[in-house]
N, C-alpha and C. Protein backbone atom coordinates (compact mmCIF):
# COMPACT_ATOMS: atom_id res chain seq x y z
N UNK A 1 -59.17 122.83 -14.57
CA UNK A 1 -60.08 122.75 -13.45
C UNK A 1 -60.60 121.33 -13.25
N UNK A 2 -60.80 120.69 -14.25
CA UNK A 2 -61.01 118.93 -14.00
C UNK A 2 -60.43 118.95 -13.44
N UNK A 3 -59.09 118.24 -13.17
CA UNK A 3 -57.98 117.96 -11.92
C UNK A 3 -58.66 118.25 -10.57
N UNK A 4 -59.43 119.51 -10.69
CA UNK A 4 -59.99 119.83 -8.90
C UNK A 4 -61.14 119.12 -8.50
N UNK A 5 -62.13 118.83 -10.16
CA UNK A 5 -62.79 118.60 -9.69
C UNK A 5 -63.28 117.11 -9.34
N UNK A 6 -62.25 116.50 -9.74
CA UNK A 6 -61.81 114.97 -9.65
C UNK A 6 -61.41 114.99 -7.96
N UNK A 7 -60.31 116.04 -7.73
CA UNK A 7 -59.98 115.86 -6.47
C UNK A 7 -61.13 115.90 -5.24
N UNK A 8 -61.79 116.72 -5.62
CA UNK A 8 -62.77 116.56 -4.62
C UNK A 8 -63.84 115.53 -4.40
N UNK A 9 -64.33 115.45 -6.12
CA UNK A 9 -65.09 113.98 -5.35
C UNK A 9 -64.23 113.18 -4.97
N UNK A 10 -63.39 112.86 -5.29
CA UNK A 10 -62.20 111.59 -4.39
C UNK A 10 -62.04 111.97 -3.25
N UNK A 11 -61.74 113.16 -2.27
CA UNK A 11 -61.73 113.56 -1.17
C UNK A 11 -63.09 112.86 -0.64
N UNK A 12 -63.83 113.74 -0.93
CA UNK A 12 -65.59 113.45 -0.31
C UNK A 12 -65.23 112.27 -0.36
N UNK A 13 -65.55 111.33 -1.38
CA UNK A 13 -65.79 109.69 -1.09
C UNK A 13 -64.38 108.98 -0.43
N UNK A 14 -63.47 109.39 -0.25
CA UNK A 14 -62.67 108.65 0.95
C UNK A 14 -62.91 108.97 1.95
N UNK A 15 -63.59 110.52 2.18
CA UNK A 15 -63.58 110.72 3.72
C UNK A 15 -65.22 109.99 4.24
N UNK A 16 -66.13 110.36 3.26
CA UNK A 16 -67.42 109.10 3.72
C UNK A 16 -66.94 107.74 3.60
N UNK A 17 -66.25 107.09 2.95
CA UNK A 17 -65.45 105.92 3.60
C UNK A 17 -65.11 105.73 5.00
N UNK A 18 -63.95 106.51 5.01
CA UNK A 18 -63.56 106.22 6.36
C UNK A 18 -64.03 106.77 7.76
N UNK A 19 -65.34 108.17 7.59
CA UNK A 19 -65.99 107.80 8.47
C UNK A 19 -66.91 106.44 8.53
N UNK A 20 -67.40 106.03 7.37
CA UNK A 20 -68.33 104.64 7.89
C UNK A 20 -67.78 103.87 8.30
N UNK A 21 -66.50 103.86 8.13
CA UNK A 21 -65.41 102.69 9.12
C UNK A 21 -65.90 102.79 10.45
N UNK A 22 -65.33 104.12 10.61
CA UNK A 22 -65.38 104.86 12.41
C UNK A 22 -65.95 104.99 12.81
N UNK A 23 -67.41 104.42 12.53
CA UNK A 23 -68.67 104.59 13.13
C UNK A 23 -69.01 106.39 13.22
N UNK A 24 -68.78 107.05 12.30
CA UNK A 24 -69.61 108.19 12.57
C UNK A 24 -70.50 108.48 12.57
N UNK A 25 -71.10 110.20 13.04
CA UNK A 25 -72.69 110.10 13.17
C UNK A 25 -73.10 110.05 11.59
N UNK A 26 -74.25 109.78 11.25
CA UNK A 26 -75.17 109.64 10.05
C UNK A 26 -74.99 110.64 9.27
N UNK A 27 -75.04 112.17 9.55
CA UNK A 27 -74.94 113.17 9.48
C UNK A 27 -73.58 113.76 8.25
N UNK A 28 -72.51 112.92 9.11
CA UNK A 28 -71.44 113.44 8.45
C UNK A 28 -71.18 112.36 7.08
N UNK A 29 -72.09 111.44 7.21
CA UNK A 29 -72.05 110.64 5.95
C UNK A 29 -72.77 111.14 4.99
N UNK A 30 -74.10 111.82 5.30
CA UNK A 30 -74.89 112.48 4.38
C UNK A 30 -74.21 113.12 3.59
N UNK A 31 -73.32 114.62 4.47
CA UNK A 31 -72.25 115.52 4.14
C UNK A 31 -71.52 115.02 3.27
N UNK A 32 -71.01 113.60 3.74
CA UNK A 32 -70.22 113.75 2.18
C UNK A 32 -70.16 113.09 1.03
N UNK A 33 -71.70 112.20 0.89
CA UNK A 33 -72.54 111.74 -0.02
C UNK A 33 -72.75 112.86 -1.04
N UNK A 34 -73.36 114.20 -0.29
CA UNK A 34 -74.13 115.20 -0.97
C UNK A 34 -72.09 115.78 -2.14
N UNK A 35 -71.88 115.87 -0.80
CA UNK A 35 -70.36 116.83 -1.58
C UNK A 35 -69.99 115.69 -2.89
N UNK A 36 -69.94 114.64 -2.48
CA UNK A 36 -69.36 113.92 -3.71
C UNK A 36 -70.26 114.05 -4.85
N UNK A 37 -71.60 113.94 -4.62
CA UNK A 37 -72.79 114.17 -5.90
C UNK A 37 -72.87 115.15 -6.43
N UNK A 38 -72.97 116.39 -5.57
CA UNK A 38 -72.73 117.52 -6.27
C UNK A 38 -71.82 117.91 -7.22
N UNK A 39 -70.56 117.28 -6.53
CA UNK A 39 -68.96 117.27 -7.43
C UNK A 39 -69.22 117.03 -9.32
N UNK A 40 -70.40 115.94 -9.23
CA UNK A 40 -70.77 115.46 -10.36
C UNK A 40 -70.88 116.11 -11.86
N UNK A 41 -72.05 116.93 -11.38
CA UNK A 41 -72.34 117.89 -12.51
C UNK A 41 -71.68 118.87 -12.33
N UNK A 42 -70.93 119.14 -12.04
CA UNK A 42 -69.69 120.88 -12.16
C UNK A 42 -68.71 120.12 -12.67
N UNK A 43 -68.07 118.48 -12.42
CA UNK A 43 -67.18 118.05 -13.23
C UNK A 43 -67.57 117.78 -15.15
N UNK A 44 -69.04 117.29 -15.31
CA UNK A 44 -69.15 117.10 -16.50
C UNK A 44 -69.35 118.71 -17.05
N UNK A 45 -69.81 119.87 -15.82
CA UNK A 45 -69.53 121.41 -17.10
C UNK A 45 -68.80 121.59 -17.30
N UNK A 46 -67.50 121.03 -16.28
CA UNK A 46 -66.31 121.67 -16.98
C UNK A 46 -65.95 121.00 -18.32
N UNK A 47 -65.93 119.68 -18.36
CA UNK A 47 -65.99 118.69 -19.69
C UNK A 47 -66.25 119.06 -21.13
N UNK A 48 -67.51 119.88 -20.57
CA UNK A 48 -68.50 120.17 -21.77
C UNK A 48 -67.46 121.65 -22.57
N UNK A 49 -67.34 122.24 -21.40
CA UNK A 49 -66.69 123.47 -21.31
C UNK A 49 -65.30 123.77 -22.24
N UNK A 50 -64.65 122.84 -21.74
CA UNK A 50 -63.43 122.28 -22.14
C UNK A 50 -63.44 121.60 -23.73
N UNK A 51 -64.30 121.43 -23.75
CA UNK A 51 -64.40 120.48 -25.73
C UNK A 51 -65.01 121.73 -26.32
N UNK A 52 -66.35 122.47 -25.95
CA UNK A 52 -66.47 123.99 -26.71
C UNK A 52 -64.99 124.63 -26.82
N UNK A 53 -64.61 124.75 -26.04
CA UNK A 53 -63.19 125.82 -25.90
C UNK A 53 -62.35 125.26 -26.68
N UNK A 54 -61.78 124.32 -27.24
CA UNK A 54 -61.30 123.90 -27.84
C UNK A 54 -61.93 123.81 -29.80
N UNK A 55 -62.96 123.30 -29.71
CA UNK A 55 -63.51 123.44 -30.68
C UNK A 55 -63.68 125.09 -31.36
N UNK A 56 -63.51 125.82 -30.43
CA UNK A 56 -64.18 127.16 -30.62
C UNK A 56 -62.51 127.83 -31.41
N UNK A 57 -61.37 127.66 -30.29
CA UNK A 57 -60.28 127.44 -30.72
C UNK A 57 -59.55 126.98 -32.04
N UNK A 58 -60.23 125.98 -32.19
CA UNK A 58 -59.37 125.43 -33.45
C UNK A 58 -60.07 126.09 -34.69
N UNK A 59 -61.77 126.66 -34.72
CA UNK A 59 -62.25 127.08 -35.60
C UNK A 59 -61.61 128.84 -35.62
N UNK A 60 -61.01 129.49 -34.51
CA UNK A 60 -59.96 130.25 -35.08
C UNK A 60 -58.91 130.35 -34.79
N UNK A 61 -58.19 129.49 -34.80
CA UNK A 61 -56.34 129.38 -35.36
C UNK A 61 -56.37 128.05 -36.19
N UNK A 62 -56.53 128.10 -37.20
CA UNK A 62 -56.11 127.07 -37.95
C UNK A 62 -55.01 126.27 -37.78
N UNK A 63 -54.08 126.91 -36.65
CA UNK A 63 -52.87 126.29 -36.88
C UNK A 63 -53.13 125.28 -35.12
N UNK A 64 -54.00 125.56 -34.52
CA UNK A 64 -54.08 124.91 -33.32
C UNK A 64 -54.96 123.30 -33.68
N UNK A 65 -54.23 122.69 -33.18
CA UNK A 65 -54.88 121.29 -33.81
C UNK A 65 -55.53 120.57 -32.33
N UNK A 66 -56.60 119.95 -32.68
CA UNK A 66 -57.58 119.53 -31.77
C UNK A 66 -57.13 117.69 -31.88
N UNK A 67 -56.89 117.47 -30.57
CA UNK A 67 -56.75 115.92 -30.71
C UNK A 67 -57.69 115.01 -29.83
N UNK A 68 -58.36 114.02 -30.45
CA UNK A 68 -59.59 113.40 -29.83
C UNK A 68 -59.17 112.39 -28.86
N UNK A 69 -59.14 112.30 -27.56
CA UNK A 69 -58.71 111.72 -26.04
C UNK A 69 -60.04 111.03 -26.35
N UNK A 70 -60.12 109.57 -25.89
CA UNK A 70 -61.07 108.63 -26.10
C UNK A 70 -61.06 107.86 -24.59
């Protein structure tokens, strides 16, 4: 689910990009200020989510090995 939720703030912040190019209304910049911020914290639960699950994992299958991405 990272992967999506990467995609979307990158969506949001190219498309508030290139409306501020295009002179859009104010409005639709807010829109996708808010969407990209929000994106924020649902990307770090999944994070969090994702290292429990794993951790939780390796404490039962011994044979599943946990590797530390830095």
């Amino acid at each position: 689910m990272v992967p999506f939720a990467l995609a979307g703030i990158a969506a949001f912040t190219v498309a508030g990009l290139i409306l501020l190019l295009a002179g859009a209304p104010e409005s639709w910049l807010w829109t996708c200020l808010a969407g990209a911020l929000c994106g924020i914290p649902g990307l770090l639960t999944m994070l969090r989510h994702d290292a429990n699950r794993k951790r939780r994992r390796a404490l039962s299958h011994p044979e599943f090995k946990v590797t530390e991405t830095a």
